[in-house]
C-alpha atoms as a PDB file:
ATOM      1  CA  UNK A   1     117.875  95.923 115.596  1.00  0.00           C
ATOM      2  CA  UNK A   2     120.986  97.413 115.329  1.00  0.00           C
ATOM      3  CA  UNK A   3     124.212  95.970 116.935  1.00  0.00           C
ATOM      4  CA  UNK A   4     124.878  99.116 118.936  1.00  0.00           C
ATOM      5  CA  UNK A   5     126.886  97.658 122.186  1.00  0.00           C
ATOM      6  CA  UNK A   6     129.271  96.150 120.131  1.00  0.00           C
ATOM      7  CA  UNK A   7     129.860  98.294 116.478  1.00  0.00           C
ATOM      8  CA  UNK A   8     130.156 102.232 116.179  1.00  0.00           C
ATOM      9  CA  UNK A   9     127.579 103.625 113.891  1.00  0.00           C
ATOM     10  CA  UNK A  10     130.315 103.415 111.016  1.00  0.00           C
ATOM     11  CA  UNK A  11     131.295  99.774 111.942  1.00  0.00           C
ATOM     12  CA  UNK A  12     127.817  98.359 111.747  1.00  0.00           C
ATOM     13  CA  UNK A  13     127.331  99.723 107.865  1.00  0.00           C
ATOM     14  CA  UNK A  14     130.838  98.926 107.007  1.00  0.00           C
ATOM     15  CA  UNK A  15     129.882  95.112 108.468  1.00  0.00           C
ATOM     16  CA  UNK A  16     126.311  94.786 106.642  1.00  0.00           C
ATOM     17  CA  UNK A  17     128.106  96.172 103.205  1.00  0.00           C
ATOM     18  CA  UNK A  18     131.346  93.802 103.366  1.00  0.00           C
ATOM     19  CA  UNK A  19     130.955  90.389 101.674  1.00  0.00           C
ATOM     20  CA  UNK A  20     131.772  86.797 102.614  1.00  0.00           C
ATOM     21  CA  UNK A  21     134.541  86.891 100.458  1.00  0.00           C
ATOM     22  CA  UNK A  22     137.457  84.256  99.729  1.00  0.00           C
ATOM     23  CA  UNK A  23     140.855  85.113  97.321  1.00  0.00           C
ATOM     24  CA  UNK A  24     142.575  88.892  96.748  1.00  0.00           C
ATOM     25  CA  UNK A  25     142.384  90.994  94.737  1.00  0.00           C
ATOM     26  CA  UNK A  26     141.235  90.559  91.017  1.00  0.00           C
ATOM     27  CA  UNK A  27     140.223  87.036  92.073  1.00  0.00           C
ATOM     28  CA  UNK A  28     138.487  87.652  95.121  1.00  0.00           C
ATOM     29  CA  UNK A  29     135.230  85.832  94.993  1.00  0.00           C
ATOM     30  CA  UNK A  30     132.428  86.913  96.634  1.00  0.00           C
ATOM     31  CA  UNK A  31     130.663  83.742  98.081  1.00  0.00           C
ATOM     32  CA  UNK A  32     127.163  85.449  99.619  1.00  0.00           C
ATOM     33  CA  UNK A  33     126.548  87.390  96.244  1.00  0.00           C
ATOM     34  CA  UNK A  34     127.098  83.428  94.101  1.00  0.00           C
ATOM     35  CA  UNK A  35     125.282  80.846  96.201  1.00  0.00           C
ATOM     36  CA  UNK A  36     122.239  83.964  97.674  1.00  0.00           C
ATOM     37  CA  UNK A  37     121.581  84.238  93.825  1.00  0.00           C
ATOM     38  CA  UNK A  38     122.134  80.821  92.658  1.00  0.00           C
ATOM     39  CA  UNK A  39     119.768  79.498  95.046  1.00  0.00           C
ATOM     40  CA  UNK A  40     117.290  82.170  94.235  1.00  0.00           C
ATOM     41  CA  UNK A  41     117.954  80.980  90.514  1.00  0.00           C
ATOM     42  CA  UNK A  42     117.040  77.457  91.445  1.00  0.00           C
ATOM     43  CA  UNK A  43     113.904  78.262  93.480  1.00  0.00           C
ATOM     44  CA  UNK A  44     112.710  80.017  90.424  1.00  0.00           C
ATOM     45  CA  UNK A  45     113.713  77.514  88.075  1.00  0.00           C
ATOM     46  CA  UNK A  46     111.958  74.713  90.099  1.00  0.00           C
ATOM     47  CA  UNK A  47     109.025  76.497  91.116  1.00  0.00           C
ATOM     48  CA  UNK A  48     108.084  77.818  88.098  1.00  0.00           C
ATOM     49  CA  UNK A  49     109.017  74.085  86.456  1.00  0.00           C
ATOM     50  CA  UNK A  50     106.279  72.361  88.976  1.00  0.00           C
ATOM     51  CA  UNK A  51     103.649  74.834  88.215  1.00  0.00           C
ATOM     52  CA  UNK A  52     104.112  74.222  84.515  1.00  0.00           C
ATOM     53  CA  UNK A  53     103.543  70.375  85.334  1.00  0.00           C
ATOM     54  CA  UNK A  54     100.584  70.751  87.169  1.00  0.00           C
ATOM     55  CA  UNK A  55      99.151  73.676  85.275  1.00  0.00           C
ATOM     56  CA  UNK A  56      95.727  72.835  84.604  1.00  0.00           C
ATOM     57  CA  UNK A  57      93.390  74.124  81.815  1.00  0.00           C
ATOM     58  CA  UNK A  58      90.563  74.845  84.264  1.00  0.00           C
ATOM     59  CA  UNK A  59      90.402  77.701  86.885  1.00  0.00           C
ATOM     60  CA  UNK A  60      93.929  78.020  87.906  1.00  0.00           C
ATOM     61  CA  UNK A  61      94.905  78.620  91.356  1.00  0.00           C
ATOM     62  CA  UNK A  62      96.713  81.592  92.635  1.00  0.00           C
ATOM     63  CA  UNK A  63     100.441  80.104  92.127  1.00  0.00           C
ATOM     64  CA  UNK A  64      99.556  79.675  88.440  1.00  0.00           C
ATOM     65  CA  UNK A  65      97.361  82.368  88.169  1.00  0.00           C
ATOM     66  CA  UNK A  66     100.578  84.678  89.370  1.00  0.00           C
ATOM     67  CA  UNK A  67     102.860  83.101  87.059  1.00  0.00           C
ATOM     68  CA  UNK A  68     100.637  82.952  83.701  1.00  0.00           C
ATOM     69  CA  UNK A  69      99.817  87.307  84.380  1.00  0.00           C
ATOM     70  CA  UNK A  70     103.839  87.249  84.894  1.00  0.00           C
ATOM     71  CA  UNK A  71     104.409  85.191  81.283  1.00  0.00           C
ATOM     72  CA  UNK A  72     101.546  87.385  79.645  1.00  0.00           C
ATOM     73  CA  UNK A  73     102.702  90.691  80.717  1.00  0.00           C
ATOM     74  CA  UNK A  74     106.376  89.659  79.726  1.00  0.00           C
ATOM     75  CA  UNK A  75     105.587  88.206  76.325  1.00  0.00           C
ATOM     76  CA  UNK A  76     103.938  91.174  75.360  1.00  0.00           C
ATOM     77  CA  UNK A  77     106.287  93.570  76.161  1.00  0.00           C
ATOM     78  CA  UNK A  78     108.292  91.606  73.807  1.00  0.00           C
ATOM     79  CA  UNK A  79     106.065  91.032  71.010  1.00  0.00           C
ATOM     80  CA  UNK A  80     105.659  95.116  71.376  1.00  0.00           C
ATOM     81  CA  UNK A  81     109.589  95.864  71.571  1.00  0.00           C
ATOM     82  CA  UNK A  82     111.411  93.090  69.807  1.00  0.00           C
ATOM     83  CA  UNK A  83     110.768  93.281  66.023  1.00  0.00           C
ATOM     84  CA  UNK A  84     112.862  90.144  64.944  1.00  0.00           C
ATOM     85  CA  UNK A  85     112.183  86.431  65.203  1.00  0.00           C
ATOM     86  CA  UNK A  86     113.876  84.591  67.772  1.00  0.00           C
ATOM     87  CA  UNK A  87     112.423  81.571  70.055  1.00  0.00           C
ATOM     88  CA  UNK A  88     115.646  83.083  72.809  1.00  0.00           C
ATOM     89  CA  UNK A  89     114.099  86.553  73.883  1.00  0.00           C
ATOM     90  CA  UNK A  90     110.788  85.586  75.668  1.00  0.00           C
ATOM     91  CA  UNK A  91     112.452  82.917  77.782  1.00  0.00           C
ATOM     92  CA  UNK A  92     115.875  85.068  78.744  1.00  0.00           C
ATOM     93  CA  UNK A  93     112.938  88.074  79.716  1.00  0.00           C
ATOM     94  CA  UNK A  94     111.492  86.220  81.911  1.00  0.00           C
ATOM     95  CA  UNK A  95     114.331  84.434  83.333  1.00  0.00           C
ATOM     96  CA  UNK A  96     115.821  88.218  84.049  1.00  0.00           C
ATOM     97  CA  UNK A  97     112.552  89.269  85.172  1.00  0.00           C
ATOM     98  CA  UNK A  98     111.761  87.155  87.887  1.00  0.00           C
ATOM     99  CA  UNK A  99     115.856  86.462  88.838  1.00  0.00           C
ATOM    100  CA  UNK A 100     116.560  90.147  89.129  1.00  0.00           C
ATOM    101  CA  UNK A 101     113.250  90.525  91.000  1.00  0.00           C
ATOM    102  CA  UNK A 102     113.581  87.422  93.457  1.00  0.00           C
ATOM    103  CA  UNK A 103     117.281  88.868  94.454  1.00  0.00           C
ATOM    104  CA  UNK A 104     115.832  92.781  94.474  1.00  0.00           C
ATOM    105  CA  UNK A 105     113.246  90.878  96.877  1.00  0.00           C
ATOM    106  CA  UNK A 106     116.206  89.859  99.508  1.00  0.00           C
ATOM    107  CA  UNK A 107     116.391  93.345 100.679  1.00  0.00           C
ATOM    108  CA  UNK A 108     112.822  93.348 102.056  1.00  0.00           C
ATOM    109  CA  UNK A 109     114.482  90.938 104.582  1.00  0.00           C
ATOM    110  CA  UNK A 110     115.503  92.709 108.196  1.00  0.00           C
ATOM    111  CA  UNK A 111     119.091  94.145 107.979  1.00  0.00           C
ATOM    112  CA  UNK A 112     119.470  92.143 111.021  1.00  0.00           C
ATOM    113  CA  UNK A 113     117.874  89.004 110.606  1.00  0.00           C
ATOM    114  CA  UNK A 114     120.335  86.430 108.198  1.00  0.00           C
ATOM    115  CA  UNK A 115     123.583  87.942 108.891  1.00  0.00           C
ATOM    116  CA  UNK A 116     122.713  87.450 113.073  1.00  0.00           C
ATOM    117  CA  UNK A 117     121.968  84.149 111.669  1.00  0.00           C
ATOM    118  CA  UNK A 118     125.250  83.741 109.360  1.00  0.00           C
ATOM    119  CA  UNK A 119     127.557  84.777 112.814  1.00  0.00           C
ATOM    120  CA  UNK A 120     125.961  82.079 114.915  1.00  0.00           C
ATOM    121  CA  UNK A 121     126.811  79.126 112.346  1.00  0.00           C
ATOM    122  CA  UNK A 122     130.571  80.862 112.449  1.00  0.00           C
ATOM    123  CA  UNK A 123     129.935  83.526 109.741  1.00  0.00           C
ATOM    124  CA  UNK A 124     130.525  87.224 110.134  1.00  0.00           C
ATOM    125  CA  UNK A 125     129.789  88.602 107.183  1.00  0.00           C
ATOM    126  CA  UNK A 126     127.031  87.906 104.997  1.00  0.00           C
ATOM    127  CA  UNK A 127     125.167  90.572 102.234  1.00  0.00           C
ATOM    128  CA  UNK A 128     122.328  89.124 101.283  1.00  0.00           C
ATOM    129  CA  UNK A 129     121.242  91.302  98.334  1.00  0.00           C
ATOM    130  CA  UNK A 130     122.861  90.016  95.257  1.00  0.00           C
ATOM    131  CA  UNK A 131     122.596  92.891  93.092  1.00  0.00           C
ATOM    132  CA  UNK A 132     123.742  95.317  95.477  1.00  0.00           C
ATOM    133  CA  UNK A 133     127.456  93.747  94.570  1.00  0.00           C
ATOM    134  CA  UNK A 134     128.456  95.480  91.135  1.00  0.00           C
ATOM    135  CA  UNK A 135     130.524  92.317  90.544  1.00  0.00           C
ATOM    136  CA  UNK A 136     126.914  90.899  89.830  1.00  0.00           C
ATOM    137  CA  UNK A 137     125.222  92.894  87.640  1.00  0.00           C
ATOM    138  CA  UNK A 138     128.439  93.579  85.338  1.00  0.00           C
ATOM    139  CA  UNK A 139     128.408  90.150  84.986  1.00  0.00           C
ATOM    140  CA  UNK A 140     124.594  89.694  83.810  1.00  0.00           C
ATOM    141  CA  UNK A 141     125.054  92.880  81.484  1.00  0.00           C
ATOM    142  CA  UNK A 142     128.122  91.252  80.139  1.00  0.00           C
ATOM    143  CA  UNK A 143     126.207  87.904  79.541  1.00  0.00           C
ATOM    144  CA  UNK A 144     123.427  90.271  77.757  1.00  0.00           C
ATOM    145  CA  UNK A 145     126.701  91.867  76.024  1.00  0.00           C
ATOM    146  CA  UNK A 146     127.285  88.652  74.466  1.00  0.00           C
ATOM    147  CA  UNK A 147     124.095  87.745  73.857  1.00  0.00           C
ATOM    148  CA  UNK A 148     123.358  90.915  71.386  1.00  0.00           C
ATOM    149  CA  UNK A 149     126.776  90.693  69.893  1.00  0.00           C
ATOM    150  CA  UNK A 150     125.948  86.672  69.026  1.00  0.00           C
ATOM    151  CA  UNK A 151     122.387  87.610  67.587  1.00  0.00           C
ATOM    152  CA  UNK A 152     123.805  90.518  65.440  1.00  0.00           C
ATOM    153  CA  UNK A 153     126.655  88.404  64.336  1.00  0.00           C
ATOM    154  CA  UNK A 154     123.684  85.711  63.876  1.00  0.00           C
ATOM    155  CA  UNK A 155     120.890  87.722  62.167  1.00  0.00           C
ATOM    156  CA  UNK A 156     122.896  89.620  59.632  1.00  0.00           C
ATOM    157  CA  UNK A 157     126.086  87.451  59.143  1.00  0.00           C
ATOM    158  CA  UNK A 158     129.671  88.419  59.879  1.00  0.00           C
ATOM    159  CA  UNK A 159     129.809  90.765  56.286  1.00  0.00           C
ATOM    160  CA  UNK A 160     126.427  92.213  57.326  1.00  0.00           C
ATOM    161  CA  UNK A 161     127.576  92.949  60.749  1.00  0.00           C
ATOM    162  CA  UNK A 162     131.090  94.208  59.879  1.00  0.00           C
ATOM    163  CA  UNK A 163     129.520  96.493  56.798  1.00  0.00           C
ATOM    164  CA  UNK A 164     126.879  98.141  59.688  1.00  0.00           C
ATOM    165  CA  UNK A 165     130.329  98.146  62.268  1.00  0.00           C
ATOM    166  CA  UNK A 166     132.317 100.114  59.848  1.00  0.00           C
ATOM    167  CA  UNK A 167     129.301 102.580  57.776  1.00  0.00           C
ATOM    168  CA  UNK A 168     126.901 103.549  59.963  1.00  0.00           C
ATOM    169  CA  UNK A 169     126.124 106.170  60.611  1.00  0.00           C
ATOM    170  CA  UNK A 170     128.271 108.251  58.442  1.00  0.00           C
ATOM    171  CA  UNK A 171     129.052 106.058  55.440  1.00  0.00           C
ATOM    172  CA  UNK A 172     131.991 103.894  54.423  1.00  0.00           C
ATOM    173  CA  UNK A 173     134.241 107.325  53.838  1.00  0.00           C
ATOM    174  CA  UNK A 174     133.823 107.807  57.997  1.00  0.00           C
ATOM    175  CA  UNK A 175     134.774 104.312  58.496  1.00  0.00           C
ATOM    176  CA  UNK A 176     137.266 105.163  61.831  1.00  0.00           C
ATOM    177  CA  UNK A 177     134.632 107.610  62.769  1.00  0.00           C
ATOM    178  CA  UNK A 178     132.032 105.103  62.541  1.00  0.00           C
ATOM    179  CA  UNK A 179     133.865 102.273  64.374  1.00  0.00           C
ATOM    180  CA  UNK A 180     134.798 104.732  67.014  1.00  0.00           C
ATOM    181  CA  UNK A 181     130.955 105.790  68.044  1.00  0.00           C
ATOM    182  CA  UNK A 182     130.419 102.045  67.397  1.00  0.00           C
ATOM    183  CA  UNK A 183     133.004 100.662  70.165  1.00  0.00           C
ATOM    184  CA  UNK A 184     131.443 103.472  72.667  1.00  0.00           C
ATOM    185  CA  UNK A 185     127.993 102.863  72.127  1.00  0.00           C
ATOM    186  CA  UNK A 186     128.805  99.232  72.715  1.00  0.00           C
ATOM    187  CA  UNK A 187     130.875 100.032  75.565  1.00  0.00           C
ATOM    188  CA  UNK A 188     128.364 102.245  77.163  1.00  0.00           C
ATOM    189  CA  UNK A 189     125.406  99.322  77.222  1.00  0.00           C
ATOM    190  CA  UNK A 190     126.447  97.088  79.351  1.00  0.00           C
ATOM    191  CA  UNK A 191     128.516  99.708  82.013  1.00  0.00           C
ATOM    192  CA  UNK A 192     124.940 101.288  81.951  1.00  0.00           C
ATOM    193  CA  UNK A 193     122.760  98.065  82.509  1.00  0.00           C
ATOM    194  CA  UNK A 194     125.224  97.177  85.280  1.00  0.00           C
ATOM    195  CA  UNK A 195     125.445 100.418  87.703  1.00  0.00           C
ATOM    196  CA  UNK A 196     121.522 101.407  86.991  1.00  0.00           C
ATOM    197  CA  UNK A 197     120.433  97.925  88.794  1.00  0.00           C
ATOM    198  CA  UNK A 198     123.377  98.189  91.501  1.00  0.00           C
ATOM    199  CA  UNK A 199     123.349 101.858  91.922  1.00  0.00           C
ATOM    200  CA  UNK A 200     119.317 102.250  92.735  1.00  0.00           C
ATOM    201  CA  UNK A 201     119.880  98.617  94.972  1.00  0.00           C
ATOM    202  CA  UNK A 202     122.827  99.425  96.898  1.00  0.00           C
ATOM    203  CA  UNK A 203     121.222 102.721  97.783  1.00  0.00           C
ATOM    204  CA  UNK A 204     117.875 101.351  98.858  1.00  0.00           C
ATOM    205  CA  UNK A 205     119.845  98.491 100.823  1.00  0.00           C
ATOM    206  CA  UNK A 206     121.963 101.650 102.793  1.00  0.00           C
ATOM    207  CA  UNK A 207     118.253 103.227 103.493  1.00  0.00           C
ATOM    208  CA  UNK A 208     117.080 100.331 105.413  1.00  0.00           C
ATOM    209  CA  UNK A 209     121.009 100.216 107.290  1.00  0.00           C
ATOM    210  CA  UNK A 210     120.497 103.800 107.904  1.00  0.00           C
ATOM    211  CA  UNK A 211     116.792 103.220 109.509  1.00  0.00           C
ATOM    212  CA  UNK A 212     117.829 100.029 111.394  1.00  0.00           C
ATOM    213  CA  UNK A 213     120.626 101.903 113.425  1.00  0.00           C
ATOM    214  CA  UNK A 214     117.420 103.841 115.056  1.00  0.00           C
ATOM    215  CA  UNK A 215     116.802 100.902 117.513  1.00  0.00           C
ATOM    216  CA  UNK A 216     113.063 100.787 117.901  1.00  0.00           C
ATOM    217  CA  UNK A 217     112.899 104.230 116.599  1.00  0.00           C
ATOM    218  CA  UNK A 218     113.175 102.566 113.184  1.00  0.00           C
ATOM    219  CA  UNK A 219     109.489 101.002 113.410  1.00  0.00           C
ATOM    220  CA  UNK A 220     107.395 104.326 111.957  1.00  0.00           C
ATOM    221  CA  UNK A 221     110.254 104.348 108.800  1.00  0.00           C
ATOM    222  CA  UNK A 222     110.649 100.512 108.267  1.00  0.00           C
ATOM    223  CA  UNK A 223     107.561  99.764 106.931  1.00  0.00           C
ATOM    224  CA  UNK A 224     106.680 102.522 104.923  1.00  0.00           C
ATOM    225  CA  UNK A 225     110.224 102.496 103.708  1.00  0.00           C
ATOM    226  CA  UNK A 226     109.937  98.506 102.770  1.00  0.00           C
ATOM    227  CA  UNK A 227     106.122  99.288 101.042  1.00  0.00           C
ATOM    228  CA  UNK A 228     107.336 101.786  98.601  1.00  0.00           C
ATOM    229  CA  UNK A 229     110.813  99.651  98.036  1.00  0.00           C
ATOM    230  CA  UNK A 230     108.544  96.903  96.774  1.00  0.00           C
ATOM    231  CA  UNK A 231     107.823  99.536  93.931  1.00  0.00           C
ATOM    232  CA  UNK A 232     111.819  99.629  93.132  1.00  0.00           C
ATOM    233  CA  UNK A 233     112.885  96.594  93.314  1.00  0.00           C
ATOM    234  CA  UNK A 234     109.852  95.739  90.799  1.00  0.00           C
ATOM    235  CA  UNK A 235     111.085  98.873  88.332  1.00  0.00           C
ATOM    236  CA  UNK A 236     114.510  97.630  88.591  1.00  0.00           C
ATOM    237  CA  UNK A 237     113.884  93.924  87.567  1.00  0.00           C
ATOM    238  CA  UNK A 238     111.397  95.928  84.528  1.00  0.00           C
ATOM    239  CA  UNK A 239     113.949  97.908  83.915  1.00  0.00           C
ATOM    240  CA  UNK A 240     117.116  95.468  83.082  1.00  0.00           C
ATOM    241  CA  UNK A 241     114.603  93.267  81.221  1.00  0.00           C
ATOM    242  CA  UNK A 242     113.157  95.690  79.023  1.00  0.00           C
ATOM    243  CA  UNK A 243     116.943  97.331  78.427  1.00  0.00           C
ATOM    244  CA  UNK A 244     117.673  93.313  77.038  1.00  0.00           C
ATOM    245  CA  UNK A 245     115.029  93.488  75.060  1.00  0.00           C
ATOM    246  CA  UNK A 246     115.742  96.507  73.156  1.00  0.00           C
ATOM    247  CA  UNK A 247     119.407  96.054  73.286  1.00  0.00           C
ATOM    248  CA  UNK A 248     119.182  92.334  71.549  1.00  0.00           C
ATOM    249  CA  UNK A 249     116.127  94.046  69.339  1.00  0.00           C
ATOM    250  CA  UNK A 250     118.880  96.505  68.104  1.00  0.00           C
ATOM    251  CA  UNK A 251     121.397  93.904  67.767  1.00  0.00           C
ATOM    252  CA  UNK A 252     118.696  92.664  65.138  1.00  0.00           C
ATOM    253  CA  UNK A 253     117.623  95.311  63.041  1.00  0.00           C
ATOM    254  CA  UNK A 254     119.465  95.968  59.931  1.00  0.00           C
ATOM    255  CA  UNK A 255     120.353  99.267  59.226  1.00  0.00           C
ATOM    256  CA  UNK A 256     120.728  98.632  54.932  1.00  0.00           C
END
């Protein structure tokens, strides 16, 4: 599957890992990570949006069936982790569940298959895994970032937030020492949500790279390699959503 005749061993993983990029530096834009993932957005926003209008109170069929055990599971791993009220953290859950999962899901695709594709409509490179580009899942922790930061700000009021900022969790005579744990502990969140999804993606996607440059030797790896990846890119979307959960649950508990 590999383009062998034409790429060295390093050139063929250099080409599958480089992104259809336009801009330098600080503002280059990566244009396969934005429209792969917005149109995975859509298809999940739409699909889910037409089973909802023909859901039907009798025996459901498989679509809805798969969808309602996907809502269930999801709304009660918030009702069991989130210990505020707010109508927001169900919805964003399973928006980041099946999003994150639906773009873990591209690299069950052949290495080969869309960028072959990509070069014969005039476009060389082409990664097809969204969350395998950091640029990505910074900027969903970052939108999480702002989301707990709003809710705290929301829940307990800017005194509230700036009294729990400032005293905990060594009392108003530790105030610098308090901020300071504060701005790392903040810091840390979203630099953490952000690698754990790309790191444990980008090295699955080099896996299946590393098979596919075995020619047909890669059939005996592929698929066993491709059933247990199913497994982590399942555990990854799980993981990101339940991290938003607790993080925004945090960002709503009051600490007195």
């Amino acid at each position: 599957m590999a383009s062998g005749e034409s790429m060295t061993a390093s050139e063929y993983i250099v080409h599958h890992l480089t992104n259809l990029s336009v801009g330098h530096g600080f503002w280059t834009v990566h244009l396969d990570t934005l429209i792969i993932s917005g149109l995975l957005g859509l298809l999940a926003f739409v699909g889910m949006a037409r089973l909802a209008a023909r859901a039907t109170p009798g025996v459901p069929g498989k679509a809805q069936a798969l969808v309602e055990m996907v809502v269930s599971f999801v709304d009660q791993q918030v009702k069991d982790t989130y210990h505020g009220r707010s109508p927001l953290v169900t919805p964003l859950a399973i928006t980041i569940f099946v999003w994150v999962f639906l773009m873990n899901a591209m690299d069950l695709i052949p290495v080969d298959f869309l960028p072959k594709l990509s070069e014969k409509a005039g476009v060389h490179y082409l990664k097809v895994v969204p969350t395998t580009d950091p640029n990505l899942t910074f900027g969903m922790s970052l939108t999480v970032f702002v989301i707990m930061i709003a809710m705290g700000l929301k829940v307990k009021g800017f005194g509230g937030f700036m009294h729990e900022v400032f005293t905990v969790p060594f009392g108003a005579k530790l105030a610098p020492l308090n901020l300071l744990f504060r701005v790392i502990e903040d810091v840390a969140k979203p630099i953490s949500l952000s690698l754990r999804l790309f790191g444990n993606m980008y090295a699955g996607e080099m896996v299946f790279i590393l098979i596919a440059l075995m020619g047909l030797w890669q059939l005996p790896l592929a698929l066993p390699w491709a059933l247990f990846h199913i497994l982590i890119i399942t555990l990854q979307a799980f993981v990101f959503m339940m991290l938003t959960i607790v993080y925004l649950s945090m960002a709503s508990e009051s600490h007195g």
